[in-house]
C-alpha atoms as a PDB file:
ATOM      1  CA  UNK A   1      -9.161  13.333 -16.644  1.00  0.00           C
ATOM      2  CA  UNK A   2      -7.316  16.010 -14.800  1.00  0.00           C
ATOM      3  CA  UNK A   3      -3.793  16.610 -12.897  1.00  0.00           C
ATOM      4  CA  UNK A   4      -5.745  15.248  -9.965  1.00  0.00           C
ATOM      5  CA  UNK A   5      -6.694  11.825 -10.398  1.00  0.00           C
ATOM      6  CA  UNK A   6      -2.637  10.936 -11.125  1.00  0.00           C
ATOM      7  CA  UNK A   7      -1.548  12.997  -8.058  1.00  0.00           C
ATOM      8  CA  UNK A   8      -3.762  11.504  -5.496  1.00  0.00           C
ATOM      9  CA  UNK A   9      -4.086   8.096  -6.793  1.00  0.00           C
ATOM     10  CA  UNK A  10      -1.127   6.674  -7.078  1.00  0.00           C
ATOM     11  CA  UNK A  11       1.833   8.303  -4.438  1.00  0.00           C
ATOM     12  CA  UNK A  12       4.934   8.619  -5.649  1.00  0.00           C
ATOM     13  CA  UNK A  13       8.673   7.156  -4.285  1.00  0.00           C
ATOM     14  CA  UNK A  14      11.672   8.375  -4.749  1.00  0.00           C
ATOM     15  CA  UNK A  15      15.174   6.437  -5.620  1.00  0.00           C
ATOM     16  CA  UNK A  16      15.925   6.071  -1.651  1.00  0.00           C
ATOM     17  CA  UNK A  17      12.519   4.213  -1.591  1.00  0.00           C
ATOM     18  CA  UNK A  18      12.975   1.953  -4.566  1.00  0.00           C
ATOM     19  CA  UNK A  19      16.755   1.003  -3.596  1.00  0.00           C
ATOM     20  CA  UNK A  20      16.076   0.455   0.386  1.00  0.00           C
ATOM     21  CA  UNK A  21      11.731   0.555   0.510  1.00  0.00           C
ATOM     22  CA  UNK A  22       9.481   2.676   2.270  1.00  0.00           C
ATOM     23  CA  UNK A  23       9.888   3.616   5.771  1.00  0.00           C
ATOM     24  CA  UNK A  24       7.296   0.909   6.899  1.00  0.00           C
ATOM     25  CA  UNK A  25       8.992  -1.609   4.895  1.00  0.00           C
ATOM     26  CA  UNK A  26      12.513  -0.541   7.029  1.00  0.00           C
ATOM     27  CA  UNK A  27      10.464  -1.350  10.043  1.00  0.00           C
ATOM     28  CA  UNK A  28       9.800  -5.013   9.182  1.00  0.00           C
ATOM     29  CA  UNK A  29      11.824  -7.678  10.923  1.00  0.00           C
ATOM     30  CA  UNK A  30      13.592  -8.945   7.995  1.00  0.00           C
ATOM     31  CA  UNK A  31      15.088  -5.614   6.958  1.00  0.00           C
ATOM     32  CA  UNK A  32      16.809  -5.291   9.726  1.00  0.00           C
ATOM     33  CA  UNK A  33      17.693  -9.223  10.372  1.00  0.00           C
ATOM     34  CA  UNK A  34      19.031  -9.721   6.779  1.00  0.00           C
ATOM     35  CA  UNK A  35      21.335  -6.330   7.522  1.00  0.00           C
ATOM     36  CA  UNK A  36      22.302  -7.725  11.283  1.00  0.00           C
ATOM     37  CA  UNK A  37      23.295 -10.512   9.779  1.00  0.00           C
ATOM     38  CA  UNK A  38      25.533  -9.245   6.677  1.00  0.00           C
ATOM     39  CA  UNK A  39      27.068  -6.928   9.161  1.00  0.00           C
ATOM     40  CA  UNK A  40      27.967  -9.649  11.382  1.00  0.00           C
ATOM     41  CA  UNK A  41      29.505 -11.746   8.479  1.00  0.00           C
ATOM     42  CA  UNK A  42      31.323  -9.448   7.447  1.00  0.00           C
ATOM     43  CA  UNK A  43      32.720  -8.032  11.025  1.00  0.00           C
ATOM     44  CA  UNK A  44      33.368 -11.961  11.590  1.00  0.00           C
ATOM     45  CA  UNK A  45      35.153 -12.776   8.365  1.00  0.00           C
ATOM     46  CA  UNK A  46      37.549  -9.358   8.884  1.00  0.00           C
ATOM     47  CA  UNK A  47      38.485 -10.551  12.306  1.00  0.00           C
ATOM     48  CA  UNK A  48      39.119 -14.436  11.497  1.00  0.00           C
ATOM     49  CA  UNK A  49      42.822 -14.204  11.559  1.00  0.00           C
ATOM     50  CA  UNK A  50      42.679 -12.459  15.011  1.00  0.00           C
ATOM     51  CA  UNK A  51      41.951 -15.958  16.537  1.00  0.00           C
ATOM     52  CA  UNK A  52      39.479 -14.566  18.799  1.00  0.00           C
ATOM     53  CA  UNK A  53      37.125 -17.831  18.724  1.00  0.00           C
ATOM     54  CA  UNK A  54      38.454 -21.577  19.279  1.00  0.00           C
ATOM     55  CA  UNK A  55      36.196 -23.908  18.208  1.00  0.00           C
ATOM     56  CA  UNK A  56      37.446 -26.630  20.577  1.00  0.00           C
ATOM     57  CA  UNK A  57      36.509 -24.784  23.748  1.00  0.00           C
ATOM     58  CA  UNK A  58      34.934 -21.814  25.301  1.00  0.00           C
ATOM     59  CA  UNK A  59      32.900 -19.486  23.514  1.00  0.00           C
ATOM     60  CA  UNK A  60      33.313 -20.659  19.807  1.00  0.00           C
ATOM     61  CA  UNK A  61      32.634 -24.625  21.014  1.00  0.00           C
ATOM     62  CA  UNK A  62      29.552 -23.273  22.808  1.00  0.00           C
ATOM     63  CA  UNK A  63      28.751 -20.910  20.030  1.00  0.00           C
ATOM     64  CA  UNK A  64      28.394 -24.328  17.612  1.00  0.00           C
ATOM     65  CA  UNK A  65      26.053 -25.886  20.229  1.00  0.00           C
ATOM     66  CA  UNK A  66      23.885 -23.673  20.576  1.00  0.00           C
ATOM     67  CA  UNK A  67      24.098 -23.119  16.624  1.00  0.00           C
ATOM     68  CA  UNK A  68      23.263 -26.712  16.045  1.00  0.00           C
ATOM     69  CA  UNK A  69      20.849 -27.146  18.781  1.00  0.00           C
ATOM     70  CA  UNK A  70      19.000 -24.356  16.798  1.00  0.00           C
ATOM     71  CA  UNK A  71      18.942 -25.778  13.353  1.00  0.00           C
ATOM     72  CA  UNK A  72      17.265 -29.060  15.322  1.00  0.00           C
ATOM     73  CA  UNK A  73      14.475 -27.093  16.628  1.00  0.00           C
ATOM     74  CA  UNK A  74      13.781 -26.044  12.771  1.00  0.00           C
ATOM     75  CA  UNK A  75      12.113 -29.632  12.906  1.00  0.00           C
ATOM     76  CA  UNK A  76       9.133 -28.587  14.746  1.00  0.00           C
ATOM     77  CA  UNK A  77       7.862 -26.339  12.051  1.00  0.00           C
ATOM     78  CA  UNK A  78       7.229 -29.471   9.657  1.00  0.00           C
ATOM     79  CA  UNK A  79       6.339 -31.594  12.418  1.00  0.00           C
ATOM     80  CA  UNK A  80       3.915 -28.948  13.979  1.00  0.00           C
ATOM     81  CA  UNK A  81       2.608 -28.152  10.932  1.00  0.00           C
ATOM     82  CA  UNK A  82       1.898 -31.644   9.650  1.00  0.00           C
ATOM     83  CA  UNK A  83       0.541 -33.510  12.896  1.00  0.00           C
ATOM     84  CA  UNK A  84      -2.256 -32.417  14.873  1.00  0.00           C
ATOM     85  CA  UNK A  85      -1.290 -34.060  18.220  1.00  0.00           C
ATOM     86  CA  UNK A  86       1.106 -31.388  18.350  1.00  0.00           C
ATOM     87  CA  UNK A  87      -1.213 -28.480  18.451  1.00  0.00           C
ATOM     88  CA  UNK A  88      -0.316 -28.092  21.992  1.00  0.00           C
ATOM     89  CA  UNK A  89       3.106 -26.507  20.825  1.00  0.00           C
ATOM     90  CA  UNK A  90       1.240 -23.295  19.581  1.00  0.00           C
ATOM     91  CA  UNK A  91       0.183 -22.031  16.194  1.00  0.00           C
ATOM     92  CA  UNK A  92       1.665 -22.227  13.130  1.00  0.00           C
ATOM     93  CA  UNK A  93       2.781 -19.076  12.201  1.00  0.00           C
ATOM     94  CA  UNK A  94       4.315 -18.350  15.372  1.00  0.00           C
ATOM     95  CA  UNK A  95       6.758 -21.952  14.430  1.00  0.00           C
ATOM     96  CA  UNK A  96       6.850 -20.609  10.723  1.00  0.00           C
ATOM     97  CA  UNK A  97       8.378 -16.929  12.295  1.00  0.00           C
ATOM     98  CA  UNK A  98      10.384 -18.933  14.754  1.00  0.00           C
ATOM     99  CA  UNK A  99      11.661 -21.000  11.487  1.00  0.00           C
ATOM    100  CA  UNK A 100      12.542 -18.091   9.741  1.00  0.00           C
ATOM    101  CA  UNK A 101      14.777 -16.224  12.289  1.00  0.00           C
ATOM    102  CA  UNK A 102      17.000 -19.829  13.751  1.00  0.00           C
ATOM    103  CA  UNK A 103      17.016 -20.849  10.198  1.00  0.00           C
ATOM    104  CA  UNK A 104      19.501 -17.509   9.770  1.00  0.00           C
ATOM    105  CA  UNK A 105      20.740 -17.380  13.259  1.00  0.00           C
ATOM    106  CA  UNK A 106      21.832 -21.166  13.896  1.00  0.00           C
ATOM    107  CA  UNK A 107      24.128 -20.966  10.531  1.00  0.00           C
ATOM    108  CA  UNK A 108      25.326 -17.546  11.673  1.00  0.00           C
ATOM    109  CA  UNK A 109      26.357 -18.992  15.041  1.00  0.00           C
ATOM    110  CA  UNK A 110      28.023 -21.940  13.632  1.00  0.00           C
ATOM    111  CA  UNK A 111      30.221 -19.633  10.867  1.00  0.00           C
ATOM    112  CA  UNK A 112      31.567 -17.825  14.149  1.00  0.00           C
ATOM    113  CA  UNK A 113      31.472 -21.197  15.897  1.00  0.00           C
ATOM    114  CA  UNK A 114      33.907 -22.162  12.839  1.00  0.00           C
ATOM    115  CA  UNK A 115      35.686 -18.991  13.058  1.00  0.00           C
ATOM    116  CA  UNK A 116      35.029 -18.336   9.423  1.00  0.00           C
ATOM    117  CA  UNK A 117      37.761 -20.915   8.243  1.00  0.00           C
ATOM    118  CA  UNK A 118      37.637 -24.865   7.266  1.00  0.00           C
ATOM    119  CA  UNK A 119      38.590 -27.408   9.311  1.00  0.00           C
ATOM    120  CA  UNK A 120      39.196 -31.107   9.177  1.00  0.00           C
ATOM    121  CA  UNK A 121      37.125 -33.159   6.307  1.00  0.00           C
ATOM    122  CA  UNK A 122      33.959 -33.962   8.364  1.00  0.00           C
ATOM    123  CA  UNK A 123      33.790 -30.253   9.904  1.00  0.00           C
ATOM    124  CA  UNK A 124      34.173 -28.581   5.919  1.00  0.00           C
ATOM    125  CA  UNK A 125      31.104 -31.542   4.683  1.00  0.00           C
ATOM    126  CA  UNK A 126      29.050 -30.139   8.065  1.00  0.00           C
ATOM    127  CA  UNK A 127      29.620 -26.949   7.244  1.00  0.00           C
ATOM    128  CA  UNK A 128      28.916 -26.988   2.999  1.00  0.00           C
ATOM    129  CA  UNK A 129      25.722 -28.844   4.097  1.00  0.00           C
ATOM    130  CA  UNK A 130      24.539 -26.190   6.605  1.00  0.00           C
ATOM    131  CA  UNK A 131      25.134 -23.457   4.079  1.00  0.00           C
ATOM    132  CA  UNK A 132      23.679 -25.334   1.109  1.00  0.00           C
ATOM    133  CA  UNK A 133      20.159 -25.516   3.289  1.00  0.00           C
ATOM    134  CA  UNK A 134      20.890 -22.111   4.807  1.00  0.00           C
ATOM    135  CA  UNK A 135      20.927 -20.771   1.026  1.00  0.00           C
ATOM    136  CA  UNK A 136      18.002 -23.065   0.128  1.00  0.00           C
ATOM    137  CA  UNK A 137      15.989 -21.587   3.138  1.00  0.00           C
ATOM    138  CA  UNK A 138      16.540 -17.490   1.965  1.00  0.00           C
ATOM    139  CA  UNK A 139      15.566 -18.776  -1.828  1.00  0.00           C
ATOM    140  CA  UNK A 140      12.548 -20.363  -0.562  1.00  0.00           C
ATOM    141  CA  UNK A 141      11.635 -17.454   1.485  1.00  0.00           C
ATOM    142  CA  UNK A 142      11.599 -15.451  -1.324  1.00  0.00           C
ATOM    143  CA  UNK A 143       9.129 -17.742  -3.474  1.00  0.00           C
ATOM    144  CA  UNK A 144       7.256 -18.233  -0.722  1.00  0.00           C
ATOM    145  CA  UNK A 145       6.591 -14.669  -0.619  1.00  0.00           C
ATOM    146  CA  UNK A 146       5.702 -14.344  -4.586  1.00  0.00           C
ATOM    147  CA  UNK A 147       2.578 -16.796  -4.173  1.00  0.00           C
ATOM    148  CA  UNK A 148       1.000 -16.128  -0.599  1.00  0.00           C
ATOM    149  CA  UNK A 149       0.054 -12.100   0.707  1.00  0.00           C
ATOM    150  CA  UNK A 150       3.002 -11.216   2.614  1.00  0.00           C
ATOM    151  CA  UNK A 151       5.516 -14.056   4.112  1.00  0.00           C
ATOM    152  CA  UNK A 152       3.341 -14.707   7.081  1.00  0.00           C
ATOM    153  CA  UNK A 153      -0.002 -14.593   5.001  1.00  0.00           C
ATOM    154  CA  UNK A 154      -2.445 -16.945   3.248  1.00  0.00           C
ATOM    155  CA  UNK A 155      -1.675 -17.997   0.182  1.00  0.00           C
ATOM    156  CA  UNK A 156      -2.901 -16.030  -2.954  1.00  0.00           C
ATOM    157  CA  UNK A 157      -4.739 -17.514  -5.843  1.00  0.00           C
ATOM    158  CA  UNK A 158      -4.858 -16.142  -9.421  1.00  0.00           C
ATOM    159  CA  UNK A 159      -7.971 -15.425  -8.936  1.00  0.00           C
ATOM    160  CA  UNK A 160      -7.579 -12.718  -6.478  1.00  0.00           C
ATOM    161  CA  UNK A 161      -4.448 -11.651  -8.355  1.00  0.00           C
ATOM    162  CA  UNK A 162      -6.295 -11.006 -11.247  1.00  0.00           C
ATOM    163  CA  UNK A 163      -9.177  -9.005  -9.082  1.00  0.00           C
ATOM    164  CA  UNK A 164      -6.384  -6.901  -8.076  1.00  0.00           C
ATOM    165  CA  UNK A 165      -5.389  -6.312 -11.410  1.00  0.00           C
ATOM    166  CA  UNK A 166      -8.686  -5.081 -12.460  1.00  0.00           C
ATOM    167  CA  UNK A 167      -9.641  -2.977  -9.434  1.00  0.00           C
ATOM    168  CA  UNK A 168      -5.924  -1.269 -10.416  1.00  0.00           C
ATOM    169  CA  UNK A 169      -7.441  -0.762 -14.316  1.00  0.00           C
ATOM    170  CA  UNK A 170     -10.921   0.785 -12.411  1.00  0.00           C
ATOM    171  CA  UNK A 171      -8.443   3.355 -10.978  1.00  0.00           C
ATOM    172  CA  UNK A 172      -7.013   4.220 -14.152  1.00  0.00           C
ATOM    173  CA  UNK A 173     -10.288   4.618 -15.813  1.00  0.00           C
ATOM    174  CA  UNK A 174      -9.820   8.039 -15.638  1.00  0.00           C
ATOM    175  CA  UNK A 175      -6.719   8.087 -18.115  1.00  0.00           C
ATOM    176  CA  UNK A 176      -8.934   7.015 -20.948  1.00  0.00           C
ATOM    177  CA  UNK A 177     -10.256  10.264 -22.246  1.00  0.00           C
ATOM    178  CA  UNK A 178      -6.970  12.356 -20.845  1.00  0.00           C
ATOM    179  CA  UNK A 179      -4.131   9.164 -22.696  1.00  0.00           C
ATOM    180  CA  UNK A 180      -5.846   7.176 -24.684  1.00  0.00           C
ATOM    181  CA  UNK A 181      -2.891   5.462 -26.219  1.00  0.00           C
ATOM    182  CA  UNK A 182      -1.821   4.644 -22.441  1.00  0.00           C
ATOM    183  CA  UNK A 183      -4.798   3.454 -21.350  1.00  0.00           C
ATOM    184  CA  UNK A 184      -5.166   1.281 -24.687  1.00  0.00           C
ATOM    185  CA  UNK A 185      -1.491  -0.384 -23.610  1.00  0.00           C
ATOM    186  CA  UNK A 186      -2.945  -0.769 -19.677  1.00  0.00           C
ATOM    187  CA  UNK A 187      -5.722  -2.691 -21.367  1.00  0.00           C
ATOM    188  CA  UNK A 188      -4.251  -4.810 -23.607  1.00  0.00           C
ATOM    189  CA  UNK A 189      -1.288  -5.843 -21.291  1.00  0.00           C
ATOM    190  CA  UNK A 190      -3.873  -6.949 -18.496  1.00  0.00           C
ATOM    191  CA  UNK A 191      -6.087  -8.871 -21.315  1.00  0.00           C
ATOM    192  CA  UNK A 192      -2.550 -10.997 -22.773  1.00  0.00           C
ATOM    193  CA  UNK A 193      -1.728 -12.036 -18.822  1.00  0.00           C
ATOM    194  CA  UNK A 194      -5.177 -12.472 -17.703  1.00  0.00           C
ATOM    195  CA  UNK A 195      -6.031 -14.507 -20.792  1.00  0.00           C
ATOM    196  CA  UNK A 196      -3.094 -16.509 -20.016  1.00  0.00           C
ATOM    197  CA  UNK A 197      -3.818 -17.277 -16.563  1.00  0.00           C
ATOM    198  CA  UNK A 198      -7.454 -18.692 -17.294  1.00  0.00           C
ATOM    199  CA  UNK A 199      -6.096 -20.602 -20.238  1.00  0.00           C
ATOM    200  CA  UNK A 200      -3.267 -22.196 -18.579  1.00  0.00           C
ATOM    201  CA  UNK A 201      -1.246 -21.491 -21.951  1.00  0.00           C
ATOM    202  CA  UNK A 202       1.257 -19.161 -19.981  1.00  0.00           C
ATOM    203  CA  UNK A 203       4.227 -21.810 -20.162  1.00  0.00           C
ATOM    204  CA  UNK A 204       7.218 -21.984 -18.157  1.00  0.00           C
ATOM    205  CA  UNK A 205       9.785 -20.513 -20.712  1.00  0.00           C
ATOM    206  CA  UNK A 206       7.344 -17.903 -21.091  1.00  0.00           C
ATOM    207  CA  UNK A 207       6.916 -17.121 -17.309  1.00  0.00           C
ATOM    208  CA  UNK A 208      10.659 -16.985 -16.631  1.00  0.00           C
ATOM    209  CA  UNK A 209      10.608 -14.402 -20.430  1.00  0.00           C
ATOM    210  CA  UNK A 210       8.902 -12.024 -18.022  1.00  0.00           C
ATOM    211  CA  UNK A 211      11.257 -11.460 -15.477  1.00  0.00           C
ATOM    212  CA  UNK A 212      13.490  -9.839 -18.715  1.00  0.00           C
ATOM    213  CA  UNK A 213      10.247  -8.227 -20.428  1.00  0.00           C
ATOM    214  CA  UNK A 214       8.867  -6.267 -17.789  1.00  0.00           C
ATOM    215  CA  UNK A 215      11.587  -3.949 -18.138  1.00  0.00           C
ATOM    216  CA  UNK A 216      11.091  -3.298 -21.544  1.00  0.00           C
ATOM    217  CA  UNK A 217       6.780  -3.011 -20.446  1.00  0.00           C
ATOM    218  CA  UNK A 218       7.882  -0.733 -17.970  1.00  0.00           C
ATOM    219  CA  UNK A 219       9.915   1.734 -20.306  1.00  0.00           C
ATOM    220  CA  UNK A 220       7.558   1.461 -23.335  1.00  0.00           C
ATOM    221  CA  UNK A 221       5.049   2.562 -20.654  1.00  0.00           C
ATOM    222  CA  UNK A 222       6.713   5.168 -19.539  1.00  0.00           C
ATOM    223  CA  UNK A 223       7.244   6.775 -22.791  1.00  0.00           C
ATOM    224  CA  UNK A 224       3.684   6.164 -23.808  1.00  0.00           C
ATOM    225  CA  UNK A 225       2.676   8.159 -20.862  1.00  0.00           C
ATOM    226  CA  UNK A 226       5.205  11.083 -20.934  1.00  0.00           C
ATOM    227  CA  UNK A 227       4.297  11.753 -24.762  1.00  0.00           C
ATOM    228  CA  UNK A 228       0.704  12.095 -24.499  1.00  0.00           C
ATOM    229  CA  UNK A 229       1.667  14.112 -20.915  1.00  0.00           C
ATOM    230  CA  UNK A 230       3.389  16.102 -23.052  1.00  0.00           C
ATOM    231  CA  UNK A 231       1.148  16.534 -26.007  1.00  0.00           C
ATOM    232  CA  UNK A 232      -1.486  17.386 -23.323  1.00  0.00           C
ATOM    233  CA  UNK A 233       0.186  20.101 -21.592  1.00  0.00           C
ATOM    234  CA  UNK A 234       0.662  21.892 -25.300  1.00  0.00           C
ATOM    235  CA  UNK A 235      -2.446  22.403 -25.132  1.00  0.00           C
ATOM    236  CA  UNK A 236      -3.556  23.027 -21.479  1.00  0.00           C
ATOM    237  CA  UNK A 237      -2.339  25.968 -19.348  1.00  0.00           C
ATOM    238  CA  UNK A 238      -3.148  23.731 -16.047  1.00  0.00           C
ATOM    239  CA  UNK A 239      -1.695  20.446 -17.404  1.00  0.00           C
ATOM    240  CA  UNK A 240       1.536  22.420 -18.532  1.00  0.00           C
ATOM    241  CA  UNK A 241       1.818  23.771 -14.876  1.00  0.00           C
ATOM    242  CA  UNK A 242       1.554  19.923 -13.129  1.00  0.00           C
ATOM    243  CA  UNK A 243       3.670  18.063 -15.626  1.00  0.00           C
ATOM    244  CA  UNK A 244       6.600  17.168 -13.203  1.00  0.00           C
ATOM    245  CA  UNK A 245       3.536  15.909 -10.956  1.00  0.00           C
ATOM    246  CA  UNK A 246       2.252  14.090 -13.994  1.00  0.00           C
ATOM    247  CA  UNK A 247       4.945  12.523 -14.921  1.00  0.00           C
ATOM    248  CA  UNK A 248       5.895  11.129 -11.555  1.00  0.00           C
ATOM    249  CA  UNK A 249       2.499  10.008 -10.513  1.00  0.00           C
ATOM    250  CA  UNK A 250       2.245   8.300 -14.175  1.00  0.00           C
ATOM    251  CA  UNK A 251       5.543   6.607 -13.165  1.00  0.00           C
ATOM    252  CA  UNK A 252       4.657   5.579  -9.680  1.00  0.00           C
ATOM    253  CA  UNK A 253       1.734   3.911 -11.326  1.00  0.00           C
ATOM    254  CA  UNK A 254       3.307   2.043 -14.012  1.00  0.00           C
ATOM    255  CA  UNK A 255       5.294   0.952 -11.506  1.00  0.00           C
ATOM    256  CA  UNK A 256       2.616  -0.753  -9.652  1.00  0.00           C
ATOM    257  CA  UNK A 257       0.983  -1.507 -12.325  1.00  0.00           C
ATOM    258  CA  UNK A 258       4.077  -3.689 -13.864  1.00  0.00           C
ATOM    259  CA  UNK A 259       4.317  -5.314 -10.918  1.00  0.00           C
ATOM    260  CA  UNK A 260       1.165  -6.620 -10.223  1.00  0.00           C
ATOM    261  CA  UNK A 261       1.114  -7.737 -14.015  1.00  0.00           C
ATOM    262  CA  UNK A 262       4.009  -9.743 -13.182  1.00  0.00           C
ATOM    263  CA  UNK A 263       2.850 -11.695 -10.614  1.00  0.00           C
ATOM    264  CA  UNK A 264       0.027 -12.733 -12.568  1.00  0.00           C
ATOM    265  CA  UNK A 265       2.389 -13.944 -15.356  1.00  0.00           C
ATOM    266  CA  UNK A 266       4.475 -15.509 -12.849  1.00  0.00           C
ATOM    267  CA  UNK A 267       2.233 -16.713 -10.036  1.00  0.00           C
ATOM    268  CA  UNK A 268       2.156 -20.950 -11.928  1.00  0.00           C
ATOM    269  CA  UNK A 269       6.262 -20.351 -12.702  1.00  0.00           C
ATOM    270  CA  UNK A 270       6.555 -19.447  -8.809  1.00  0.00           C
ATOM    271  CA  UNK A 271       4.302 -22.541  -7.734  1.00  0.00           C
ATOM    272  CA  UNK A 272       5.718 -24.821  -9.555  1.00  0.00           C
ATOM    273  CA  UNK A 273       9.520 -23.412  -8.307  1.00  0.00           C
ATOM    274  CA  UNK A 274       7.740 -24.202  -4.238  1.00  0.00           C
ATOM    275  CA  UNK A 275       6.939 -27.632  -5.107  1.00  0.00           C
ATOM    276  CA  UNK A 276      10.379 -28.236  -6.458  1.00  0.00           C
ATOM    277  CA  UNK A 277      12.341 -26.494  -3.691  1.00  0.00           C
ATOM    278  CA  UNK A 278       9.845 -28.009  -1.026  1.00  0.00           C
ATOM    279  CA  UNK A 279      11.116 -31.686  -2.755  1.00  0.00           C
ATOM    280  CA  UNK A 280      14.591 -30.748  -2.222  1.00  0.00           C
ATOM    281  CA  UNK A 281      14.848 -28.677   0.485  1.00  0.00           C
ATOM    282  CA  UNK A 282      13.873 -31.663   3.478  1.00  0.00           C
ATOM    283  CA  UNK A 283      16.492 -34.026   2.057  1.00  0.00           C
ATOM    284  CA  UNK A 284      18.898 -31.543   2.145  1.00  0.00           C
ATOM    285  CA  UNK A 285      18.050 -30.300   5.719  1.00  0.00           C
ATOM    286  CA  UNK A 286      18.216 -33.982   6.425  1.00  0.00           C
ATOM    287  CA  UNK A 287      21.124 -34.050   4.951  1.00  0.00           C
ATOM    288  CA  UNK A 288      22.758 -31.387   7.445  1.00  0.00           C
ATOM    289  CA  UNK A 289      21.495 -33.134  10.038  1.00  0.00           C
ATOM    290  CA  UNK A 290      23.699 -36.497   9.977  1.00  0.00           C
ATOM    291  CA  UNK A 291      26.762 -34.446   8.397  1.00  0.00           C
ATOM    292  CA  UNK A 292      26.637 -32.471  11.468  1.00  0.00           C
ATOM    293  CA  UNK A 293      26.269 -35.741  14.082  1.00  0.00           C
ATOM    294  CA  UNK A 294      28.817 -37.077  12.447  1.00  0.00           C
ATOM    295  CA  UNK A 295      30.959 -33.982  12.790  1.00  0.00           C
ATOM    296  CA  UNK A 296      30.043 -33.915  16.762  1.00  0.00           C
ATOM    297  CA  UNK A 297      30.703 -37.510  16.876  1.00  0.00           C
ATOM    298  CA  UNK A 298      34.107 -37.178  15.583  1.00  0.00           C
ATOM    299  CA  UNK A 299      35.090 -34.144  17.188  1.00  0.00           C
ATOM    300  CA  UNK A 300      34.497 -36.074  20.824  1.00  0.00           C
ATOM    301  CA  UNK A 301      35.635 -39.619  19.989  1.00  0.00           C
ATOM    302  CA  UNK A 302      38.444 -38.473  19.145  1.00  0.00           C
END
């Protein structure tokens, strides 16, 4: 293998693209909601002892309608999604994108709506219920994510996780003859996870062992790679000259590498978490639902 086949194959990313992603990444609509919305929490909870927003009337009372009024619509996702009269409304991942974004910008209307403070007993219940499901909906986002190809995609199998994995070892064939000791590692780390997978025997302590081990995969890697890099380049007047190059394509790819390994390992821990949250998160959005009648019932009887 030569300088080349690291270089080209696998691009590399600097720290500003691991802390914040790449540049497409940036461009995605949840990059920028999730930083709209921390922004605006945090401009709103700095200005809460200004009293700019009464709840009781004018803006902040029409703020929590319209808040509210948005957290109902959330149940035409489920209700689209499970009955087919309904197919009239429009597909589903149009509801599921429409879900996503009122799901963070109903509770976000109601916090101003509350003026970022607690209120009498039924308004504090209304609002601990909206932010419990509010919180349940970003964690569910985020497992929903691990088992399906991108948050608006199908949903991935273990099958095709473990074709990915291979087709990535098929690109480092080329590492064999040039780090043999690396490529050994590459091989033996896909065999344990895909073994695993097919088996079933990955359990669930062992799943949740990964999210601390890959670290320690990742660094033992790493220093795999950089030693027989650097035994190479003794050797080679055109492997000592691309070493930084080496080194940083080597790390890009372990990167990849380590993740993809993960969500193999993970991808039954991560289904089984989705069936759990999906069991609690409906009660608890149902849950929100009468806590905040109750709180509009009260706040107009009397």
């Amino acid at each position: 293998m030569n300088e080349a086949v690291l270089d080209n194959g696998y691009p590399r990313s600097g720290m500003r693209e691991r802390v914040f992603g790449t540049a497409e990444n940036r461009q995605g609509a949840a990059f920028y909601g999730y930083s709209i919305t921390l922004l605006a929490i945090g401009a709103g909870w700095l200005l809460r002892d200004h009293r700019l927003i009464n709840p009781e009337d004018g803006l902040g009372y029409w703020l929590g309608i319209l808040g509210g009024s948005m957290m109902l619509v959330l149940l035409l996702y489920p209700l689209r999604k499970r009955i087919r009269a309904l197919r009239f409304l429009g597909q589903t991942t149009h509801w599921f994108k429409a879900h996503m974004v009122l799901g963070v910008l109903g509770p976000l209307l109601v916090l101003f709506h509350s003026n970022f403070q607690l209120g009498s007993f039924n308004s504090r219940v209304a609002l601990y219920c909206m932010l419990l499901v509010a919180g349940s909906g970003v964690i569910g986002r985020h497992i929903y994510a691990r088992i399906h190809s991108g948050l608006y995609g199908d949903k991935t199998s273990l099958e095709a996780l473990r074709l990915r994995l291979a087709g990535s070892l098929e690109q480092s064939s080329g590492m064999t003859a040039f780090m043999p000791r690396f490529s050994a590692q590459l091989q033996a780390l896909s065999e344990e996870v895909q073994g695993d997978s097919i088996t079933g025997s990955l359990s669930f302590r062992s799943s949740i062992f990964w999210t601390v081990r890959k670290y320690f995969v990742w660094f033992s890697l790493w220093c795999t790679a950089t030693t027989e890099i650097a035994e190479r380049a003794a050797g080679s007047e055109s492997v000592a000259a691309n070493v930084g190059k080496l080194k940083k394509a080597s790390s890009a790819y372990i990167r990849s590498f380590v993740r993809l390994v993960g969500r193999v390992a993970q991808f039954t821990l991560y289904e089984r978490l989705f069936s759990l949250w999906h069991v609690a998160h409906m009660p608890l959005f149902f849950m929100m639902v009468i806590s905040a009648l109750v709180h509009v019932l009260a706040v107009h009887m009397y």
